[in-house]
Each structure stands twice: as structure tokens, then as C-alpha cells.
PDB file of N, CA and C in Angstrom:
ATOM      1  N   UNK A   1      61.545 105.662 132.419  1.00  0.00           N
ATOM      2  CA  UNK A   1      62.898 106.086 132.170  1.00  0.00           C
ATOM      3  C   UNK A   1      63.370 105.476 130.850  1.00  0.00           C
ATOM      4  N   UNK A   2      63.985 106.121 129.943  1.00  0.00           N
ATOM      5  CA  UNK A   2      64.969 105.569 129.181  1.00  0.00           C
ATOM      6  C   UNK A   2      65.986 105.293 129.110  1.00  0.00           C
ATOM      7  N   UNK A   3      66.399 103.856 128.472  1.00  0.00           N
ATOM      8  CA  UNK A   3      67.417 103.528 128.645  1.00  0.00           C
ATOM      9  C   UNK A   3      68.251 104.032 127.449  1.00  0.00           C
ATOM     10  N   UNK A   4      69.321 104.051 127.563  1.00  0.00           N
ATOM     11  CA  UNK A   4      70.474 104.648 127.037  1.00  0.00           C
ATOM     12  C   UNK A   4      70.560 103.449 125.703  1.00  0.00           C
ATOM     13  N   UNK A   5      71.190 104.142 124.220  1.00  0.00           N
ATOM     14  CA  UNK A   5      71.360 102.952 123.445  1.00  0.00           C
ATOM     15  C   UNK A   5      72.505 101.984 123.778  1.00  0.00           C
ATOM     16  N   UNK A   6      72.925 101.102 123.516  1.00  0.00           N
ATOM     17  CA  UNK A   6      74.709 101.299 123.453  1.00  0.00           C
ATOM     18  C   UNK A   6      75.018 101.466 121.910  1.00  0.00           C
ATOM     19  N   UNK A   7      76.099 101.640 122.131  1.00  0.00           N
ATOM     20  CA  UNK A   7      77.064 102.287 121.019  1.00  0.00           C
ATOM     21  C   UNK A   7      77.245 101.246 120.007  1.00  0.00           C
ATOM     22  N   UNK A   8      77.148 101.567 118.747  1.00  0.00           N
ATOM     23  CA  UNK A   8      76.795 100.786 117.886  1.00  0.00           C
ATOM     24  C   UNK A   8      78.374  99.416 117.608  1.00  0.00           C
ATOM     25  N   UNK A   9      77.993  98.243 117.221  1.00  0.00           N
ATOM     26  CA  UNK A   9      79.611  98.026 117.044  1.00  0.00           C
ATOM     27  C   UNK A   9      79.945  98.162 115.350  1.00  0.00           C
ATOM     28  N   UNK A  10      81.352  98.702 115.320  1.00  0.00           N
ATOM     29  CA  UNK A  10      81.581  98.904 114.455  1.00  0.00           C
ATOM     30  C   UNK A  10      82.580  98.256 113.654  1.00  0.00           C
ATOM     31  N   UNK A  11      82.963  96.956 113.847  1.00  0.00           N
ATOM     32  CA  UNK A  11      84.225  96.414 113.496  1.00  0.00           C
ATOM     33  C   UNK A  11      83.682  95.833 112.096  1.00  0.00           C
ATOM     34  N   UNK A  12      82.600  95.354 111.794  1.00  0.00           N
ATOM     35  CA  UNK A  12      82.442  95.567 109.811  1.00  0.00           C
ATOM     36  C   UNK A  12      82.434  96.714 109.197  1.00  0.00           C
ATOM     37  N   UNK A  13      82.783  97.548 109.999  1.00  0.00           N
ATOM     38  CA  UNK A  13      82.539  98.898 109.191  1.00  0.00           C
ATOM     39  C   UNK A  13      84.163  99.165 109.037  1.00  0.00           C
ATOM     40  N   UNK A  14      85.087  99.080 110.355  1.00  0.00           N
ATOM     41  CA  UNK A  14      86.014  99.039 110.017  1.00  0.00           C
ATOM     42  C   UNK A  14      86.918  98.256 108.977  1.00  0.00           C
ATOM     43  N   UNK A  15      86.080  97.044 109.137  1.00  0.00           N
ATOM     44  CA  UNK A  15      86.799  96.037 108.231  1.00  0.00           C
ATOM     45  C   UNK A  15      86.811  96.565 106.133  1.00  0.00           C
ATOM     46  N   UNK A  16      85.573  97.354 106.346  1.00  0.00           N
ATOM     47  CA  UNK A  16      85.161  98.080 104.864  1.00  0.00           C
ATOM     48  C   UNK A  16      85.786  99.517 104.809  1.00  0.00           C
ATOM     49  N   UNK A  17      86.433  99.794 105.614  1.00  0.00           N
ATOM     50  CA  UNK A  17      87.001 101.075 105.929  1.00  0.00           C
ATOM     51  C   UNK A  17      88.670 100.651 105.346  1.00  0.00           C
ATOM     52  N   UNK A  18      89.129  99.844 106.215  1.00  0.00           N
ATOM     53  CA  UNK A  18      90.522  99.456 105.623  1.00  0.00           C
ATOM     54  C   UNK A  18      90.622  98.723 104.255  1.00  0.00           C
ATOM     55  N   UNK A  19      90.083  97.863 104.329  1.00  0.00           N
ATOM     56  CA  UNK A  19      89.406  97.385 102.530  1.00  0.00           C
ATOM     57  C   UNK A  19      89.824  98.421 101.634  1.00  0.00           C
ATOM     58  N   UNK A  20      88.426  99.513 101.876  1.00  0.00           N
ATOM     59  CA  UNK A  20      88.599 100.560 100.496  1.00  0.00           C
ATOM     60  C   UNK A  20      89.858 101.700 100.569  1.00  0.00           C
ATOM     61  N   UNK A  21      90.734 101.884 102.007  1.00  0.00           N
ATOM     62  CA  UNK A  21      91.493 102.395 102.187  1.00  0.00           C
ATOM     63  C   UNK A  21      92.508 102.039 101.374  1.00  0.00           C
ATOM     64  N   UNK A  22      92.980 100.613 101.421  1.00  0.00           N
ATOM     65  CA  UNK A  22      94.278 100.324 101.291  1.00  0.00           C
ATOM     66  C   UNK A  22      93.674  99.593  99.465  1.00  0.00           C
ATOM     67  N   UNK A  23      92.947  99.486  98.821  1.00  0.00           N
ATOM     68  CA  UNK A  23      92.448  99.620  97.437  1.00  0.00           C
ATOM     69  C   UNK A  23      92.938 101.068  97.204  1.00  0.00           C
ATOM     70  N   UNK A  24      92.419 102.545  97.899  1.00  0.00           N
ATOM     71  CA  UNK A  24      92.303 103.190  97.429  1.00  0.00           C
ATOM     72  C   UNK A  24      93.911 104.124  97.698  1.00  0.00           C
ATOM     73  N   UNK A  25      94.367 103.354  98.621  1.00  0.00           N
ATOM     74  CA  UNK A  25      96.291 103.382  98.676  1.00  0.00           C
ATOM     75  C   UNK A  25      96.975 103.228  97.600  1.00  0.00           C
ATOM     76  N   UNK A  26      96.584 102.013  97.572  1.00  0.00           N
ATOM     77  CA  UNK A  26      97.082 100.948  96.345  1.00  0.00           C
ATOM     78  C   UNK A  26      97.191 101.910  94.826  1.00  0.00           C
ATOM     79  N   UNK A  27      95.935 101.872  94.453  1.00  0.00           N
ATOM     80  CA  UNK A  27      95.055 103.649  93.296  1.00  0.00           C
ATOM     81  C   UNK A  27      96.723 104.504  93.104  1.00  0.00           C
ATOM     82  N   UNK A  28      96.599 105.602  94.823  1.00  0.00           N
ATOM     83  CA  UNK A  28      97.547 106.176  95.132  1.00  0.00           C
ATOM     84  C   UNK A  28      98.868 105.939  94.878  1.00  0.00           C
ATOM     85  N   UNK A  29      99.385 105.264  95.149  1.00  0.00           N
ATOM     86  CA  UNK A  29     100.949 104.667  95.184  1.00  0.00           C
ATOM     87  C   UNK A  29     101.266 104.281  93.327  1.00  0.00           C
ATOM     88  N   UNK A  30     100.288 104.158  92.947  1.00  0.00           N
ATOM     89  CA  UNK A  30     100.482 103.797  91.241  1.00  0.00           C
ATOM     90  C   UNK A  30     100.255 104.905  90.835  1.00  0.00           C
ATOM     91  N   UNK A  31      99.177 106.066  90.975  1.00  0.00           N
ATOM     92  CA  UNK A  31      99.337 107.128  90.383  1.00  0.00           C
ATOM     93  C   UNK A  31     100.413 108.067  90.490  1.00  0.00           C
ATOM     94  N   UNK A  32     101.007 107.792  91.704  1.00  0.00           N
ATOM     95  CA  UNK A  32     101.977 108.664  92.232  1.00  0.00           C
ATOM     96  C   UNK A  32     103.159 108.627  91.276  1.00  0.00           C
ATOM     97  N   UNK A  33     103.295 107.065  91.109  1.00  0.00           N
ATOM     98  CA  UNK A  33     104.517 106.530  90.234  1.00  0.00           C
ATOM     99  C   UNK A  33     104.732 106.773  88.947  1.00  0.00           C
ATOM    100  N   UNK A  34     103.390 106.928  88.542  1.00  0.00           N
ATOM    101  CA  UNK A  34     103.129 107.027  86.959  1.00  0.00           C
ATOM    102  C   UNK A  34     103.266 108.487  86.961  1.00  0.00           C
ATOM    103  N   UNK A  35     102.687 109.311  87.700  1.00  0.00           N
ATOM    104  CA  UNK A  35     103.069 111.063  87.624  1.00  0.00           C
ATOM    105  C   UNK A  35     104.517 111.246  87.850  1.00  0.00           C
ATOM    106  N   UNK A  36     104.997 110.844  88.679  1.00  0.00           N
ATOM    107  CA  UNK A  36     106.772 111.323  88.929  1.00  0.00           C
ATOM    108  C   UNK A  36     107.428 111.514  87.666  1.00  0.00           C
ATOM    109  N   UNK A  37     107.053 111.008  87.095  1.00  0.00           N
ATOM    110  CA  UNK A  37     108.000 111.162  85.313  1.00  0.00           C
ATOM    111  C   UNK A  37     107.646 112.146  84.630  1.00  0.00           C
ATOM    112  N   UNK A  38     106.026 112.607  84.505  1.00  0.00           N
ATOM    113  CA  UNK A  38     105.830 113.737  83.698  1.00  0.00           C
ATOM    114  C   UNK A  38     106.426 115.028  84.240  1.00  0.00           C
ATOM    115  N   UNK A  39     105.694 115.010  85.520  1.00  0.00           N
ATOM    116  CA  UNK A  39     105.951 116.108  86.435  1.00  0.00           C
ATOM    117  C   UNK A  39     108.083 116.434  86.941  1.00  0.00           C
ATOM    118  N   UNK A  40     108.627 115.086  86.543  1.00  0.00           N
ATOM    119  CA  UNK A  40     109.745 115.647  86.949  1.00  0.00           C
ATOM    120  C   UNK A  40     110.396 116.432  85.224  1.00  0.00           C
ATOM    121  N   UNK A  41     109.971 115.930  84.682  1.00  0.00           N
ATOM    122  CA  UNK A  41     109.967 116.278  83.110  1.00  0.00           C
ATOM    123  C   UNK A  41     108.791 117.622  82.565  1.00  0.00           C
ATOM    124  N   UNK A  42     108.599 118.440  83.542  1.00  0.00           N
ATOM    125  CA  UNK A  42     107.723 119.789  83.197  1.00  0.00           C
ATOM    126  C   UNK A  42     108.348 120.822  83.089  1.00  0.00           C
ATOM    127  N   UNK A  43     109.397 120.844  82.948  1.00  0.00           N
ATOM    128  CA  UNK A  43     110.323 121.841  82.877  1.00  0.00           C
ATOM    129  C   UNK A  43     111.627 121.969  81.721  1.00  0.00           C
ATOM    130  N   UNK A  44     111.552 120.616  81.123  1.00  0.00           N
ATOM    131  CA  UNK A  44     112.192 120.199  80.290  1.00  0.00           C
ATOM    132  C   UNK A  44     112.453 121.136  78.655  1.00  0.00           C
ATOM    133  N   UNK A  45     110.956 121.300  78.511  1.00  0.00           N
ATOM    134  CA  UNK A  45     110.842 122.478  76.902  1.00  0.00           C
ATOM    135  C   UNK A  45     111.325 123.713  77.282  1.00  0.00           C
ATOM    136  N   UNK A  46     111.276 123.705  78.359  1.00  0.00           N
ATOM    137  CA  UNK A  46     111.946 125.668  79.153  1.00  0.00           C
ATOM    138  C   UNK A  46     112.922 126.105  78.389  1.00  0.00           C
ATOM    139  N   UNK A  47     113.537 127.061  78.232  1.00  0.00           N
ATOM    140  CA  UNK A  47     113.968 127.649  77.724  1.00  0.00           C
ATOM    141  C   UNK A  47     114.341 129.633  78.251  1.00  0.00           C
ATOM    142  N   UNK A  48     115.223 130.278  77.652  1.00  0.00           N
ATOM    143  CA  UNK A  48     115.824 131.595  78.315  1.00  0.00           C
ATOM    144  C   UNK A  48     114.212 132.214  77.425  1.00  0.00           C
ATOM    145  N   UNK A  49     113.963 133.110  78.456  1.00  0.00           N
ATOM    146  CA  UNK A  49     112.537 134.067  78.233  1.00  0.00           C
ATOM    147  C   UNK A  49     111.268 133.374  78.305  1.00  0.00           C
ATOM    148  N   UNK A  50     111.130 131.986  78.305  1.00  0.00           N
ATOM    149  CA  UNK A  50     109.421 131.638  78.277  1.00  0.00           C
ATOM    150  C   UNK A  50     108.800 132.063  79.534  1.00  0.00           C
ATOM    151  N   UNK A  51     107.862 132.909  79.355  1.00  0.00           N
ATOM    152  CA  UNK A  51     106.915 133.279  80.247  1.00  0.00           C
ATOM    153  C   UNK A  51     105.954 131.984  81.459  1.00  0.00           C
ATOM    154  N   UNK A  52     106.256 130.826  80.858  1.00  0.00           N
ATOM    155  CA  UNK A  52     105.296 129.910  82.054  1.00  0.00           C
ATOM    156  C   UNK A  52     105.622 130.192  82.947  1.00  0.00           C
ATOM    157  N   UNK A  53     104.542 129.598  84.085  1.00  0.00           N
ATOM    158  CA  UNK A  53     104.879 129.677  85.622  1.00  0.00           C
ATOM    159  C   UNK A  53     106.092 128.546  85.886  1.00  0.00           C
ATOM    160  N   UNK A  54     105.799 127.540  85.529  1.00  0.00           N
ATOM    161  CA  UNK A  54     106.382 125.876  85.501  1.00  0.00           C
ATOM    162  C   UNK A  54     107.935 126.410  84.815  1.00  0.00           C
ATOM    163  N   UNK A  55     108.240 127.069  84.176  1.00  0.00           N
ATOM    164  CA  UNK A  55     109.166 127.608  83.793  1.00  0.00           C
ATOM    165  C   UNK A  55     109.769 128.316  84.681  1.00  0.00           C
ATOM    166  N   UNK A  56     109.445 129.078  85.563  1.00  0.00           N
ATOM    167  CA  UNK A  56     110.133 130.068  86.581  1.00  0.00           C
ATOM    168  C   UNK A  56     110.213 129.091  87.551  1.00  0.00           C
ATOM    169  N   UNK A  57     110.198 127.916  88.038  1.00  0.00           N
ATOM    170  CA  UNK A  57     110.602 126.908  89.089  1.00  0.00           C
ATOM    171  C   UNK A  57     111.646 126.865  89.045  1.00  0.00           C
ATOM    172  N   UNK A  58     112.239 127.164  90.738  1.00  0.00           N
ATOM    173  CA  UNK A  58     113.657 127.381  90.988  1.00  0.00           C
ATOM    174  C   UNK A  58     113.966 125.527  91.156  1.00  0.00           C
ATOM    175  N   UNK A  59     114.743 125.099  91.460  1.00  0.00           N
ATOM    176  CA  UNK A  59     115.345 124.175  91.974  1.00  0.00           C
ATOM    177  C   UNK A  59     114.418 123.187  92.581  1.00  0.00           C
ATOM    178  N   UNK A  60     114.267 124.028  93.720  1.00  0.00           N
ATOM    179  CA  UNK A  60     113.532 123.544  95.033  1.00  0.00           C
ATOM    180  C   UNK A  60     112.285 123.071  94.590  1.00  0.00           C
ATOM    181  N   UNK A  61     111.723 123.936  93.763  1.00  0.00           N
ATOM    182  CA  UNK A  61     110.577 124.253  93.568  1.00  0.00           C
ATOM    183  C   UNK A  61     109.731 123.090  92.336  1.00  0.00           C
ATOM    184  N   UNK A  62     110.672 122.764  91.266  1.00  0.00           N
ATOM    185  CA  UNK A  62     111.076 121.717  91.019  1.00  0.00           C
ATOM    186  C   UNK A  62     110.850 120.592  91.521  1.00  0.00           C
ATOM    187  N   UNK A  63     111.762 120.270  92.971  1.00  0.00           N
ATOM    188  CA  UNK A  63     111.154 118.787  93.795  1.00  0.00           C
ATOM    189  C   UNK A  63     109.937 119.027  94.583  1.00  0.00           C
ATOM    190  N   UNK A  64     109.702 119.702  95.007  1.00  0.00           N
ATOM    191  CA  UNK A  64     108.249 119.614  95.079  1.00  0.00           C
ATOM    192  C   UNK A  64     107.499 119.828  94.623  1.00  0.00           C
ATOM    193  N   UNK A  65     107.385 119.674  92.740  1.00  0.00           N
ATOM    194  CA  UNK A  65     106.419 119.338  92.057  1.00  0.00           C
ATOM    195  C   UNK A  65     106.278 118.265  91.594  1.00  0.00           C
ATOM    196  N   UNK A  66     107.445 117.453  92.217  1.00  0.00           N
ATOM    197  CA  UNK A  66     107.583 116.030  91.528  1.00  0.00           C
ATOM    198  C   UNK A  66     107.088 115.248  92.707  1.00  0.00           C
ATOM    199  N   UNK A  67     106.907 116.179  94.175  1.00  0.00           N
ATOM    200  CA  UNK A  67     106.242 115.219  95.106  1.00  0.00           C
ATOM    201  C   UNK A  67     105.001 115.392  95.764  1.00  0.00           C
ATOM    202  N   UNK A  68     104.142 116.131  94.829  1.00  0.00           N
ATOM    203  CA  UNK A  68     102.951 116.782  95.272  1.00  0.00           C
ATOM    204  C   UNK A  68     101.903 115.592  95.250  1.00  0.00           C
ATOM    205  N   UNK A  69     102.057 114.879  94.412  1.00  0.00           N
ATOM    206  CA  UNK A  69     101.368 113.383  94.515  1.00  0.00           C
ATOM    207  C   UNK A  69     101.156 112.942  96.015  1.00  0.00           C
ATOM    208  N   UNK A  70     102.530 112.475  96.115  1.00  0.00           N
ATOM    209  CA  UNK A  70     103.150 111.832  97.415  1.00  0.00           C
ATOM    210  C   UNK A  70     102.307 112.595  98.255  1.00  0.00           C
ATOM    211  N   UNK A  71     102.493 113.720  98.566  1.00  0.00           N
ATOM    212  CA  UNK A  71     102.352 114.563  99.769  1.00  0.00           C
ATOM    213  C   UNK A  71     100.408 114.563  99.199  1.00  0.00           C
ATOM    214  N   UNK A  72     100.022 114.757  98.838  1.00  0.00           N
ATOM    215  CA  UNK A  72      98.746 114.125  98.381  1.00  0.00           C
ATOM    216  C   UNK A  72      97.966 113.182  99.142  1.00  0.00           C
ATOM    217  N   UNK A  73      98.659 111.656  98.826  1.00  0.00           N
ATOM    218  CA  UNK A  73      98.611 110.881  99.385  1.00  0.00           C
ATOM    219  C   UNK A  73      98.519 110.449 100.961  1.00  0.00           C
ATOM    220  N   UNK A  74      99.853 111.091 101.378  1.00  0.00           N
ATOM    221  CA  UNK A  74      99.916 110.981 102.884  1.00  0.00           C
ATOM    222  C   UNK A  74      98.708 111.901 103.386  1.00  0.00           C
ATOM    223  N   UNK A  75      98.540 112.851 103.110  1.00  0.00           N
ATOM    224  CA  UNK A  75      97.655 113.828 103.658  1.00  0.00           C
ATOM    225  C   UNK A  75      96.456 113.378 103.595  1.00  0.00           C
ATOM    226  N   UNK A  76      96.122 112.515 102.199  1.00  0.00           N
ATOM    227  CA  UNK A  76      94.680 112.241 102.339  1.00  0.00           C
ATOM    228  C   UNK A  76      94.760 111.096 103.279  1.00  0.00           C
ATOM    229  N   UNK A  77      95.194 110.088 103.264  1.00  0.00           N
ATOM    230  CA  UNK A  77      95.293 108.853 104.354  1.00  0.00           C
ATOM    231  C   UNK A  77      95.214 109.099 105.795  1.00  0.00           C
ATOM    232  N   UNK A  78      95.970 110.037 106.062  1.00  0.00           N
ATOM    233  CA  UNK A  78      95.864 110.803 107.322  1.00  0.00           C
ATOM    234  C   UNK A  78      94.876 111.420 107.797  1.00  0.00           C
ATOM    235  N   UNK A  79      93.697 112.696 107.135  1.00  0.00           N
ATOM    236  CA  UNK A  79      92.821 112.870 107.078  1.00  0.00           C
ATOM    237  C   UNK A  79      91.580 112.125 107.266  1.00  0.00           C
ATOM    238  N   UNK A  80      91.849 110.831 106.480  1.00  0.00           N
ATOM    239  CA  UNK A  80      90.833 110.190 106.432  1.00  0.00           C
ATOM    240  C   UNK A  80      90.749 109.098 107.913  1.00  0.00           C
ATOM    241  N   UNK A  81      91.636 108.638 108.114  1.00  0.00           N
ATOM    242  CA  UNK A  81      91.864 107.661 109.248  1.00  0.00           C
ATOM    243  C   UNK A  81      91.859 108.564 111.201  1.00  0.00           C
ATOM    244  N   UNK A  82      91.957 109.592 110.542  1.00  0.00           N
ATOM    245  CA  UNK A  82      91.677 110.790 111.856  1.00  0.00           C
ATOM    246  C   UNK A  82      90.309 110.908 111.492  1.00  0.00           C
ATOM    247  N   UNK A  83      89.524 111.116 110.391  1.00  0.00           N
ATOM    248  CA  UNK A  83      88.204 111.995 110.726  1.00  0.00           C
ATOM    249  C   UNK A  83      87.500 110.142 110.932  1.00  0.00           C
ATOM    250  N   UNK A  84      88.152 109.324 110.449  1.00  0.00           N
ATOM    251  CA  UNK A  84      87.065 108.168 110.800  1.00  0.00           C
ATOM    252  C   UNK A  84      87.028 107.492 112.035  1.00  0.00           C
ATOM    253  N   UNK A  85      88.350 108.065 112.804  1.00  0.00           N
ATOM    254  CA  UNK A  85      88.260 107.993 114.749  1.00  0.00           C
ATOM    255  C   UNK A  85      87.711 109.190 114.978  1.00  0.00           C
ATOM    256  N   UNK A  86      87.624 110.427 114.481  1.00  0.00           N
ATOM    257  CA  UNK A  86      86.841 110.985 115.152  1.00  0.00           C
ATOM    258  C   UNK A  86      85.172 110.727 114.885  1.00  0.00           C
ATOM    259  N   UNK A  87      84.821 110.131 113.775  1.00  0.00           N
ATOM    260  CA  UNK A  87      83.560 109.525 113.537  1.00  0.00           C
ATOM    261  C   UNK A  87      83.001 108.806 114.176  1.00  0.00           C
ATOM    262  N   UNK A  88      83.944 107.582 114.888  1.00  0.00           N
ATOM    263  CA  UNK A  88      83.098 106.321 115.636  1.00  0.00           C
ATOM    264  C   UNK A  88      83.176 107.527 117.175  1.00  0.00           C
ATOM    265  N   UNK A  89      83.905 108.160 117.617  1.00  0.00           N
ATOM    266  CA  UNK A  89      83.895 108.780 118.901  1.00  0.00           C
ATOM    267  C   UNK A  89      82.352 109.325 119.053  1.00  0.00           C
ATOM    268  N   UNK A  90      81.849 109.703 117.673  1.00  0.00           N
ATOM    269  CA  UNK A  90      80.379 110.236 117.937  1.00  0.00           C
ATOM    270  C   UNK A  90      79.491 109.364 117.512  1.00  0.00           C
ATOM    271  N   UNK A  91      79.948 108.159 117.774  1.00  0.00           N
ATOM    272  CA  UNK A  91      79.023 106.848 117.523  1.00  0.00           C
ATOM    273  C   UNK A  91      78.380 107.103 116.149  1.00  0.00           C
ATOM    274  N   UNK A  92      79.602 107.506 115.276  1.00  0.00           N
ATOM    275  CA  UNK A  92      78.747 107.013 113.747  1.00  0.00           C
ATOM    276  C   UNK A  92      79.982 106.253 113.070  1.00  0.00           C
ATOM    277  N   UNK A  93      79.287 105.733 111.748  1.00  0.00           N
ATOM    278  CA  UNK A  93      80.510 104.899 111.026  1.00  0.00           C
ATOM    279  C   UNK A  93      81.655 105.454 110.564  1.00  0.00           C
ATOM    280  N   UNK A  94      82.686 104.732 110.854  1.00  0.00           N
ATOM    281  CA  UNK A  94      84.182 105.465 110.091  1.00  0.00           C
ATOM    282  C   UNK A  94      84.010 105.282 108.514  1.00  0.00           C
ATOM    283  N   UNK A  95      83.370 104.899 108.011  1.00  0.00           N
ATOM    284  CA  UNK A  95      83.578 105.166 106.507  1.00  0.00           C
ATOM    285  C   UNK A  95      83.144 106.393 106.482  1.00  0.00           C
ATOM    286  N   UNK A  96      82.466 107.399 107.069  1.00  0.00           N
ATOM    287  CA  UNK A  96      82.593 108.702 106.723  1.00  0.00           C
ATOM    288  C   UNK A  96      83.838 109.750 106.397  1.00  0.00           C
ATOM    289  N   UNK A  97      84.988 108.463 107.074  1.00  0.00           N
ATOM    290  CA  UNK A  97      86.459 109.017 106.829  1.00  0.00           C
ATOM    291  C   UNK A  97      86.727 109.263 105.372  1.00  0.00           C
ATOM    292  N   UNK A  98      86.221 108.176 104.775  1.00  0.00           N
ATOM    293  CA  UNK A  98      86.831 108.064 103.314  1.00  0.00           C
ATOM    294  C   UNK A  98      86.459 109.776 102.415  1.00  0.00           C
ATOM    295  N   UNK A  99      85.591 110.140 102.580  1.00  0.00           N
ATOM    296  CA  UNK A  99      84.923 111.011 101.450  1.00  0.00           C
ATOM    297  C   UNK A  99      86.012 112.420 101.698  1.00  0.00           C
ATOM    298  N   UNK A 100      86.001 112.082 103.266  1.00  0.00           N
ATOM    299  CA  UNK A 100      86.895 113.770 103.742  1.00  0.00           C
ATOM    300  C   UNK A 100      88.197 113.425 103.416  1.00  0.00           C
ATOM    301  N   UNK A 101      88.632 112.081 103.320  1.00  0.00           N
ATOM    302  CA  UNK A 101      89.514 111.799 103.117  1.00  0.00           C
ATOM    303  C   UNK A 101      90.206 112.444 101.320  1.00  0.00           C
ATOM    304  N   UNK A 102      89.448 111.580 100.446  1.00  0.00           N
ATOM    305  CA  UNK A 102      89.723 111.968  99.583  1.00  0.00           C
ATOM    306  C   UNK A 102      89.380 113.463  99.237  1.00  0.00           C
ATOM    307  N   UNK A 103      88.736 114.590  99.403  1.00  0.00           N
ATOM    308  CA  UNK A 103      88.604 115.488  99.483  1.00  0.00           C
ATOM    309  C   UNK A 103      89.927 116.395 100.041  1.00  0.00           C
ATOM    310  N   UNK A 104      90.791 116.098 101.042  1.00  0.00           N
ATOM    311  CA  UNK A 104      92.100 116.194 101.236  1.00  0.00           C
ATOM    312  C   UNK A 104      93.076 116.200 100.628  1.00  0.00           C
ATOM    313  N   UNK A 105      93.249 114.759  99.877  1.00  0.00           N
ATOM    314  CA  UNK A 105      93.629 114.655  98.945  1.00  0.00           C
ATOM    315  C   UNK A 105      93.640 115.868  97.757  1.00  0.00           C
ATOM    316  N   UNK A 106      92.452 115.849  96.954  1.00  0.00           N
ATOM    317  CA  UNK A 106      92.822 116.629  96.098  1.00  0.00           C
ATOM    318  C   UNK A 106      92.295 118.413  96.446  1.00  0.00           C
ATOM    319  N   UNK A 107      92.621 118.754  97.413  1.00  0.00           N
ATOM    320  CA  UNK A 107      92.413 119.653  98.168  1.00  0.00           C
ATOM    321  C   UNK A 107      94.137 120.178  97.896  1.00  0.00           C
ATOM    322  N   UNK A 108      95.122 119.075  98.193  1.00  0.00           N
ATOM    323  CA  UNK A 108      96.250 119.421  98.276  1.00  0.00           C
ATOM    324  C   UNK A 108      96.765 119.577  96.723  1.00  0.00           C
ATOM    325  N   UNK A 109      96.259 119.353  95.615  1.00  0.00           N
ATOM    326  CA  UNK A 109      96.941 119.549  94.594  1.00  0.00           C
ATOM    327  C   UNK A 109      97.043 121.080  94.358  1.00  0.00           C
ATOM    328  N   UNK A 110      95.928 121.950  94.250  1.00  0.00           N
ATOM    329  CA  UNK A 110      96.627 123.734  94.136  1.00  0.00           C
ATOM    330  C   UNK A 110      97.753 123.976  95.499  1.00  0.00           C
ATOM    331  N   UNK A 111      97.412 123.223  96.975  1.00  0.00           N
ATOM    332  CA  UNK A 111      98.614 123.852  97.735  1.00  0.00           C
ATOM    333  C   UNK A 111      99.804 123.499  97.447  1.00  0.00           C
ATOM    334  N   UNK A 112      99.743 122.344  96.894  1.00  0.00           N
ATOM    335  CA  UNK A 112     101.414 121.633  96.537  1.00  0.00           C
ATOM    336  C   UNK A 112     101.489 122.619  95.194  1.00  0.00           C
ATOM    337  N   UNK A 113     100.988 123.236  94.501  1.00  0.00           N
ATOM    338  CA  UNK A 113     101.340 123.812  93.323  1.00  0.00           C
ATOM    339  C   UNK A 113     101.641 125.037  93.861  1.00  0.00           C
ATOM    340  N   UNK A 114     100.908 125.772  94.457  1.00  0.00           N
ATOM    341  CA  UNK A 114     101.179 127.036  94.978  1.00  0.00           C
ATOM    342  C   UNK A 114     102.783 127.361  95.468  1.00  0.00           C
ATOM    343  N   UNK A 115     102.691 126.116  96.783  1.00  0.00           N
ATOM    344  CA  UNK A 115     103.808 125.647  97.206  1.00  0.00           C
ATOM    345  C   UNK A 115     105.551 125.517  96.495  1.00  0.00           C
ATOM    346  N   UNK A 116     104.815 124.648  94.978  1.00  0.00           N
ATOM    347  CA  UNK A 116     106.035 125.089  94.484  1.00  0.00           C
ATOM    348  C   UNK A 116     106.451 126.238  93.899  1.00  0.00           C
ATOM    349  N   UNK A 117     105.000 126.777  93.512  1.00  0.00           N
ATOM    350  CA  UNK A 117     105.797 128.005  92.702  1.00  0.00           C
ATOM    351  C   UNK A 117     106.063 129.257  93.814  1.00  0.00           C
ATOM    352  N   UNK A 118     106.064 128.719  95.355  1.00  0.00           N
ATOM    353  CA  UNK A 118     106.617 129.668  96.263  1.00  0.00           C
ATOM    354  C   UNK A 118     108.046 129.525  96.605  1.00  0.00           C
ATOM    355  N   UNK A 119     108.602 127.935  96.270  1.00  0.00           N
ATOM    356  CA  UNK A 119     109.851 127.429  97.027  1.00  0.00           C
ATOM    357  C   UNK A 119     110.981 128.094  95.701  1.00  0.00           C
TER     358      UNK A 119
END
């Protein structure tokens, strides 16, 4: 008969999981900060008749181009910390979170753009 493995432990993996998470937060939260200025300032050269898209941003549309970062961010963190519990559930390492994670991330930059030029 065989015996069953047990389940691997994973608490250094977690410990390298939150590590590069909150490094790669950290990344996040500064890029975010440093974009808010250009991006709230993309609309600025506009003018009556210019054809840009960034130009036809209503209002709305506007603040959520100044928070597509942000919303970036949360989404990838979220992503990543869900797919890396759903990772150890199939007895593999949660750093597999990170990659889907960031992949989320910039997954969301055309929807947050789309997004604004829908609002």
C-alpha cells in the first residue's frame, strides 16, 4: 500500500510571498504617486476641435484616468493573494501568486483606459 504524502509545509514560502508582495506594494504605491500628476495633467494641452481620445474625456472620465494606477494596484494584490490560497489548496507554493498577480495588474491598464474613455 501507499502511503499518502503529507502536504508540503509552506510557511517559508509564505514568508517570501509577503516579502516580495509588500516590496512589490511598496514599487506600487510610489508609482501610483508619481503617475497621478501626469495623468491628472493629460488633458491640459486640449483645446476646442483636437481630435485625441484623452481629449474627448468627459469629467468622470478624467478621474478615472487619474486612478487607473490605484485600481491597478488593488486588483493586482488581490489577484495575487487569492490565486496564492488557491495555490497552497493544491498543495503547491503560493509564490505562484505573484506572476498572476502581476499579470493582473497590468492586464488592468487598457481596462482602466477603455473604462475611461467609456465614463
Amino acid at each position: 500500500m501507499s502511503e499518502q504524502q503529507p502536504a508540503p509545509d509552506h510557511a517559508k514560502h509564505w514568508m517570501w510571498f509577503a516579502g516580495i508582495l509588500l516590496a512589490l506594494g511598496v514599487v506600487g504605491v510610489v508609482a501610483s504617486v508619481v503617475l497621478m500628476l501626469p495623468l491628472a495633467m493629460a488633458t491640459d494641452a486640449c483645446y476646442e476641435g483636437i481630435p485625441d481620445e484623452v481629449c474627448q474625456l468627459s469629467a468622470r472620465g478624467q478621474n478615472v484616468l487619474v486612478f487607473i494606477p490605484w485600481v491597478c494596484l488593488i486588483v493586482g494584490t488581490a489577484v495575487a493573494v487569492a490565486s496564492a490560497g488557491v495555490a497552497v489548496r493544491f498543495h503547491r507554493t503560493p509564490l505562484l501568486g505573484l506572476p498572476l498577480g502581476i499579470a493582473a495588474y497590468l492586464a488592468m491598464i487598457p481596462v482602466g483606459y477603455g473604462i475611461a474613455l467609456q465614463a
